[in-house]
C-alpha atoms as a PDB file:
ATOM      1  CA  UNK A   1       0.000   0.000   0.000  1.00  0.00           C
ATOM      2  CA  UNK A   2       1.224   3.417  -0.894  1.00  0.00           C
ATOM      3  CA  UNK A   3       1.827   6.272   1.429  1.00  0.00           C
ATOM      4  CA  UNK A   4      -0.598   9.687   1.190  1.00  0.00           C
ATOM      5  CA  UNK A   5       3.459  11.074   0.945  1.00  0.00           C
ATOM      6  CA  UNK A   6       4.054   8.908  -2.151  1.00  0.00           C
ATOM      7  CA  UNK A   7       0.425   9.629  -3.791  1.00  0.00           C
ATOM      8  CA  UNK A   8       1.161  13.281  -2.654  1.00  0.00           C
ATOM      9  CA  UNK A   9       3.573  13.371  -5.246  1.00  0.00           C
ATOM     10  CA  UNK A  10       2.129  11.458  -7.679  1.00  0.00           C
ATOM     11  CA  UNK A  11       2.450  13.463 -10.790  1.00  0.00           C
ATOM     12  CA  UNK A  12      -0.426  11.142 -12.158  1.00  0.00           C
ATOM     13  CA  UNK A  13      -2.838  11.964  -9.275  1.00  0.00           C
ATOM     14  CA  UNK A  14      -2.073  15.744  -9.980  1.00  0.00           C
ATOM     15  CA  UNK A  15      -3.109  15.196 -13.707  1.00  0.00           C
ATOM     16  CA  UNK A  16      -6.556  13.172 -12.546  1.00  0.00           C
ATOM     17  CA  UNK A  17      -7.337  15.747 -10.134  1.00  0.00           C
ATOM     18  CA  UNK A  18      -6.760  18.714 -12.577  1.00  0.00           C
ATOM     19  CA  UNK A  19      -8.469  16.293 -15.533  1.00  0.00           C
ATOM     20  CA  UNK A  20     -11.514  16.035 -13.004  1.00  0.00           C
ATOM     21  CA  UNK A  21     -11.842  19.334 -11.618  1.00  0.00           C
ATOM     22  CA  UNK A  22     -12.060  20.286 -15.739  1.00  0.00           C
ATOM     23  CA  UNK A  23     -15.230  17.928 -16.690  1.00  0.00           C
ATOM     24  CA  UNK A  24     -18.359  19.131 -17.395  1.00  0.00           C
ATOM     25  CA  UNK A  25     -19.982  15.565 -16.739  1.00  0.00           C
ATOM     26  CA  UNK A  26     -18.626  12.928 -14.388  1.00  0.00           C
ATOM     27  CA  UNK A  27     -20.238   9.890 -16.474  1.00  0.00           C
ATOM     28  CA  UNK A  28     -18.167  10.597 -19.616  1.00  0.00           C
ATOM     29  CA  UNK A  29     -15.049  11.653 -17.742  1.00  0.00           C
ATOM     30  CA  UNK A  30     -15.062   8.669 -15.928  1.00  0.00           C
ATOM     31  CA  UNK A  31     -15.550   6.381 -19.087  1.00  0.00           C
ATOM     32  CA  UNK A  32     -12.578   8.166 -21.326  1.00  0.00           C
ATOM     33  CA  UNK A  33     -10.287   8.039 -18.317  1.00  0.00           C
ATOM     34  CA  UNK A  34     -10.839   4.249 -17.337  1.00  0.00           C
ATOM     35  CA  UNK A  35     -11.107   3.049 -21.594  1.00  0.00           C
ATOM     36  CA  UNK A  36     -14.680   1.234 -20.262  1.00  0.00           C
ATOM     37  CA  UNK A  37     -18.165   1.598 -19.787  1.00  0.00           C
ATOM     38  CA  UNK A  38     -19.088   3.216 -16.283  1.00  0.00           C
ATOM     39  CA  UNK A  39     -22.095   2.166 -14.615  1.00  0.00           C
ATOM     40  CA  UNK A  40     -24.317   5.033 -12.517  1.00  0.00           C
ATOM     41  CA  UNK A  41     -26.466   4.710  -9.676  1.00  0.00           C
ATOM     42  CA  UNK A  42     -28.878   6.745  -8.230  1.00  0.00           C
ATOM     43  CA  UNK A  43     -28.887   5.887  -4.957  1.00  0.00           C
ATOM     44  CA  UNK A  44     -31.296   8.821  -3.177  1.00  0.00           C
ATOM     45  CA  UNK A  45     -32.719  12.024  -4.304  1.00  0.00           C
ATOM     46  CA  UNK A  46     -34.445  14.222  -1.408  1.00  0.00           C
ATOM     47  CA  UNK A  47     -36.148  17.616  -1.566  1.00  0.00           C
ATOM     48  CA  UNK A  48     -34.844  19.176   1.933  1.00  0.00           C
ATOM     49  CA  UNK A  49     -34.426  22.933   2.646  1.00  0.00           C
ATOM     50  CA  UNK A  50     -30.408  23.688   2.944  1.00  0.00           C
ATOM     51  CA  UNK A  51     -28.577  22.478   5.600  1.00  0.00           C
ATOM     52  CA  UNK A  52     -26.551  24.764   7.992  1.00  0.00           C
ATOM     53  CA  UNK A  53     -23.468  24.354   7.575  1.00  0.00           C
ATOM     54  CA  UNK A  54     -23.783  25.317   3.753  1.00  0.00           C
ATOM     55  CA  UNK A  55     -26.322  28.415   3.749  1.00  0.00           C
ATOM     56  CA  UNK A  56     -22.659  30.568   3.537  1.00  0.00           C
ATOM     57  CA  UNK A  57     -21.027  28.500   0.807  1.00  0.00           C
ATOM     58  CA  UNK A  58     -24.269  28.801  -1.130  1.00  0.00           C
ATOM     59  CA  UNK A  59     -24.941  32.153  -0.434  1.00  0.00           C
ATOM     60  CA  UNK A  60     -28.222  30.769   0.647  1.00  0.00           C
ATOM     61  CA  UNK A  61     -31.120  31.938   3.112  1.00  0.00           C
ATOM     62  CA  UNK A  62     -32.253  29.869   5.702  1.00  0.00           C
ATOM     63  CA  UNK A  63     -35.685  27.216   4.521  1.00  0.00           C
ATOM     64  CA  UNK A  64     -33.868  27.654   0.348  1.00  0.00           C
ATOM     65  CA  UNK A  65     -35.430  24.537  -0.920  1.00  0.00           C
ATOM     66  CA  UNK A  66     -32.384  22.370  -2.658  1.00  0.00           C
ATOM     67  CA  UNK A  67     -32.074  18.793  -3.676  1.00  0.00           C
ATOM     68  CA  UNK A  68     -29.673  16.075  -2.218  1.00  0.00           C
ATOM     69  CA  UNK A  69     -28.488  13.481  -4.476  1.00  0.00           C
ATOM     70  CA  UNK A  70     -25.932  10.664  -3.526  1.00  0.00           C
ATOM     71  CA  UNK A  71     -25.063   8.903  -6.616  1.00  0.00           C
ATOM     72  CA  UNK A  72     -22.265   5.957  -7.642  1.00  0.00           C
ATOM     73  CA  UNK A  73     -20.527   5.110 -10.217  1.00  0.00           C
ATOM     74  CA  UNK A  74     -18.901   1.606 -11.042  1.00  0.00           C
ATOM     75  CA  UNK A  75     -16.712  -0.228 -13.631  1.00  0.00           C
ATOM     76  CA  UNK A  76     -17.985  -3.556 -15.520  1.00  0.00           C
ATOM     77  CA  UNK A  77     -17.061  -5.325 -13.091  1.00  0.00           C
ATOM     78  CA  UNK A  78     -18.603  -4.065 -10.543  1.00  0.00           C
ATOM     79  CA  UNK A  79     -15.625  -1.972  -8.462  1.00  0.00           C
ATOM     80  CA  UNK A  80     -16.430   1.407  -7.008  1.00  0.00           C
ATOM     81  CA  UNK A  81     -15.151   4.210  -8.867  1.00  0.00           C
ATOM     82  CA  UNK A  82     -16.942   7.217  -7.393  1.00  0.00           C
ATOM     83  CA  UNK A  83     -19.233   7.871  -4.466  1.00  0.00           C
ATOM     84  CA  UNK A  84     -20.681  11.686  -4.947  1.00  0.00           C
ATOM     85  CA  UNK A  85     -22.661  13.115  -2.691  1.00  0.00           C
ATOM     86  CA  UNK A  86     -24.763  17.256  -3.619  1.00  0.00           C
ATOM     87  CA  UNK A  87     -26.699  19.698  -2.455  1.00  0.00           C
ATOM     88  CA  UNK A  88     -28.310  21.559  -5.598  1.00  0.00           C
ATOM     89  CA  UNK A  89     -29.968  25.109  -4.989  1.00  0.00           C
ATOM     90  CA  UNK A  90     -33.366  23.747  -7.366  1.00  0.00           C
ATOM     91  CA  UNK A  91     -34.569  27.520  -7.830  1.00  0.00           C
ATOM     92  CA  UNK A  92     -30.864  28.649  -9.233  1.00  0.00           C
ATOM     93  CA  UNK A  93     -31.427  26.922 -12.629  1.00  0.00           C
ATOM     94  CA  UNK A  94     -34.007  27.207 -15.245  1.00  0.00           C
ATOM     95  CA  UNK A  95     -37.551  25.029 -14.965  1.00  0.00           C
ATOM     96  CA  UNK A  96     -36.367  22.778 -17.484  1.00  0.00           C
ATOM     97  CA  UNK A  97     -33.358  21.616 -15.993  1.00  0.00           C
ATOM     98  CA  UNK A  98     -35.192  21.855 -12.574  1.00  0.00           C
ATOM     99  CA  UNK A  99     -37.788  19.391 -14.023  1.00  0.00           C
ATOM    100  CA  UNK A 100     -35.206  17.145 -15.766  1.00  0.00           C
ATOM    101  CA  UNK A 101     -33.511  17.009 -11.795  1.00  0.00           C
ATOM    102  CA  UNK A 102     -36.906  16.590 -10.042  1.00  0.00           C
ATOM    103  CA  UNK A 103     -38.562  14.158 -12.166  1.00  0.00           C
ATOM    104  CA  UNK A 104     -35.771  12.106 -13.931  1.00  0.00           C
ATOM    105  CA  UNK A 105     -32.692   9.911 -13.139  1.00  0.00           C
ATOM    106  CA  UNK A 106     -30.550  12.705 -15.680  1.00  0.00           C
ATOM    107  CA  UNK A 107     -26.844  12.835 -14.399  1.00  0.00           C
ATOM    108  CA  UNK A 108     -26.577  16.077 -12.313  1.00  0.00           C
ATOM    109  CA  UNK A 109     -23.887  16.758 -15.221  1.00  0.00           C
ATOM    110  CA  UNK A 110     -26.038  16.245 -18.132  1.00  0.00           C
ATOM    111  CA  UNK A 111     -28.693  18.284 -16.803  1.00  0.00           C
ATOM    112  CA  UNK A 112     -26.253  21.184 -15.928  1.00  0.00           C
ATOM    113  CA  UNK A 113     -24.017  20.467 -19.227  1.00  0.00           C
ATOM    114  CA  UNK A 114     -25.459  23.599 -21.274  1.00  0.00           C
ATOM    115  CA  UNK A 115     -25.332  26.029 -18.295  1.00  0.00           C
ATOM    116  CA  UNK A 116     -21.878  26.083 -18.203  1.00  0.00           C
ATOM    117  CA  UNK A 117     -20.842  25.523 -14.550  1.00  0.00           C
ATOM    118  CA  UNK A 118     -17.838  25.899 -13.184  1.00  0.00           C
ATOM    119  CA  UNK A 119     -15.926  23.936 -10.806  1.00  0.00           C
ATOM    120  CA  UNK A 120     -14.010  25.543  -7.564  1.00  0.00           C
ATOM    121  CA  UNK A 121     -12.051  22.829  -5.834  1.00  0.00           C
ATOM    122  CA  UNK A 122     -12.638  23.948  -1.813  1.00  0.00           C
ATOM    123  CA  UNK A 123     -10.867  21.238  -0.914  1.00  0.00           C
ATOM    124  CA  UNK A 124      -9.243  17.518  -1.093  1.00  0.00           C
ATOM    125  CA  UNK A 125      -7.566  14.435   0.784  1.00  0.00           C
ATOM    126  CA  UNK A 126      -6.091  11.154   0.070  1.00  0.00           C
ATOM    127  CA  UNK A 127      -7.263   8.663   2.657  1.00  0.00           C
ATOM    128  CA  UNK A 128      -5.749   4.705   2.988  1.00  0.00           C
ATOM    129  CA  UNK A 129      -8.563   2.640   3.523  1.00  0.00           C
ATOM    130  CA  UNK A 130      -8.219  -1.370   3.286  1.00  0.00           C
ATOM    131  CA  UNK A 131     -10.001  -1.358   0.039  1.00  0.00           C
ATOM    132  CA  UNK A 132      -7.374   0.776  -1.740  1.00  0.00           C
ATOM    133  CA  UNK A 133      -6.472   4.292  -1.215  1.00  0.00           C
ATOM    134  CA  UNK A 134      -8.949   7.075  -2.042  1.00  0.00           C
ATOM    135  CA  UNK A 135      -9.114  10.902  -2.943  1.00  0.00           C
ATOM    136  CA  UNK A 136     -11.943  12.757  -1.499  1.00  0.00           C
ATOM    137  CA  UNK A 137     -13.257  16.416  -2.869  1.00  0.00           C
ATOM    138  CA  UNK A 138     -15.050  19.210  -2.385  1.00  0.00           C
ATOM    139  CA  UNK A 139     -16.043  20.817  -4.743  1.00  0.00           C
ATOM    140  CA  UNK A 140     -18.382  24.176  -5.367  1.00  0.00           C
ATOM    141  CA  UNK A 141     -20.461  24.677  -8.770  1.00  0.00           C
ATOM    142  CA  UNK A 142     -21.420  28.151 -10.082  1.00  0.00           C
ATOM    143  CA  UNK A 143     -23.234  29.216 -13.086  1.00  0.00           C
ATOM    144  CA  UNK A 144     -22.983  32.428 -14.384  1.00  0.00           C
ATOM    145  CA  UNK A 145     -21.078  33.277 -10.908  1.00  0.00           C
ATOM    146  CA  UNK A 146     -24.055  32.254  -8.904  1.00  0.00           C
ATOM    147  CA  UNK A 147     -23.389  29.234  -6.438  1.00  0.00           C
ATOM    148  CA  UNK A 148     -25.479  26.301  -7.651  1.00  0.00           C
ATOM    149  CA  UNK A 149     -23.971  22.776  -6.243  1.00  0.00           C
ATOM    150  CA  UNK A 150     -21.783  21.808  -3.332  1.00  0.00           C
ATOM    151  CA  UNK A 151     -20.738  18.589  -3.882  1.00  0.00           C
ATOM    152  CA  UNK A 152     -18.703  15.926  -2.095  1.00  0.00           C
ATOM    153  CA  UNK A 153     -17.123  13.169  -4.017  1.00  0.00           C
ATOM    154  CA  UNK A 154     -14.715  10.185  -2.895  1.00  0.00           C
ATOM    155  CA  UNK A 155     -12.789   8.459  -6.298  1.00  0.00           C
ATOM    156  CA  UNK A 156     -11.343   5.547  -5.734  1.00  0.00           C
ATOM    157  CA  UNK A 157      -7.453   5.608  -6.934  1.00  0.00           C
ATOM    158  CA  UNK A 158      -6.936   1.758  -7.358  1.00  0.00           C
ATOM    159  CA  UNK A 159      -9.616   2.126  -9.874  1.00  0.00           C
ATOM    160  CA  UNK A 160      -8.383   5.359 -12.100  1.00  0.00           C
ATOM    161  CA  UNK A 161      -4.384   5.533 -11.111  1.00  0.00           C
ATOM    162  CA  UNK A 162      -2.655   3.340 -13.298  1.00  0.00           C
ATOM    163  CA  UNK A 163       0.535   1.790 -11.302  1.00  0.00           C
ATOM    164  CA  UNK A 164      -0.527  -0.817  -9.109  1.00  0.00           C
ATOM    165  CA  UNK A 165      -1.259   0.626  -5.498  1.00  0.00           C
ATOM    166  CA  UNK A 166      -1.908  -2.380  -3.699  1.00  0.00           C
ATOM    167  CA  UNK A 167       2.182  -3.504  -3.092  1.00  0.00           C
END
């Protein structure tokens, strides 16, 4: 198993993180990075009003209605590639793509693809867990300079570096 010191320096893991902090869609990123088909998941999608902790991130009042979605992605074969966790401020983006979030299993990056947002890395660690090392994000979307999507998403590295990282 690696150290975070040796992954740290990985000039590969600087080129993922830069080549994933650029996409405009997770799904397709995913599938040209790893040469296969990527499998997503919709595991829960919640109406809630905006939690705490991110009314300031959002630049949100307290009671803004937003959506949480937790998706996954896996490989063929069934390994976890992504876990992604958002909050989505619903009355930032146009009915359509409201609709297509509220009443569809659309990718939150598909729906969002021809807004244009933006991704601001807030932060990111490497953690060594026993099923392979991982890199965790935070990350904040904007469209047209408005706050839109805070979003939390844990890539597993055995899956997308390419040395092996198990010994």
């Amino acid at each position: 198993m690696p150290s975070i010191e040796s992954l740290q320096e990985s000039e590969e893991l600087w080129f993922l993180l830069r080549h994933l902090m650029d996409a405009d869609n997770m799904l397709d990123t995913l599938e040209k990075w790893t040469g296969q088909a990527v499998i997503l998941s919709n595991l829960h999608r919640q109406d809630i009003e905006i939690p705490e902790h991110l009314q300031e991130p959002l630049h949100a009042e307290p009671a803004t209605p937003v959506q949480y979605r937790a998706v996954q992605f896996n490989s063929h074969d069934a390994n976890d590639i992504l876990y992604a966790r958002s909050i989505v401020v619903i009355g930032r983006v146009p009915a359509e793509t409201r609709t297509l979030l509220q009443s569809t299993h659309t990718p939150l990056g598909y729906a969002l693809r021809r807004l244009h947002p933006r991704r601001h890395l807030i932060g990111w660690n490497i953690d060594l867990q026993e099923a392979g090392p991982s890199l965790t994000t935070t990350t904040r979307m904007d469209i047209q300079a408005n706050p839109v999507v805070w979003m939390e998403e844990r890539f597993s590295l055995a899956h997308l570096l390419r040395r092996d990282l198990h010994g």
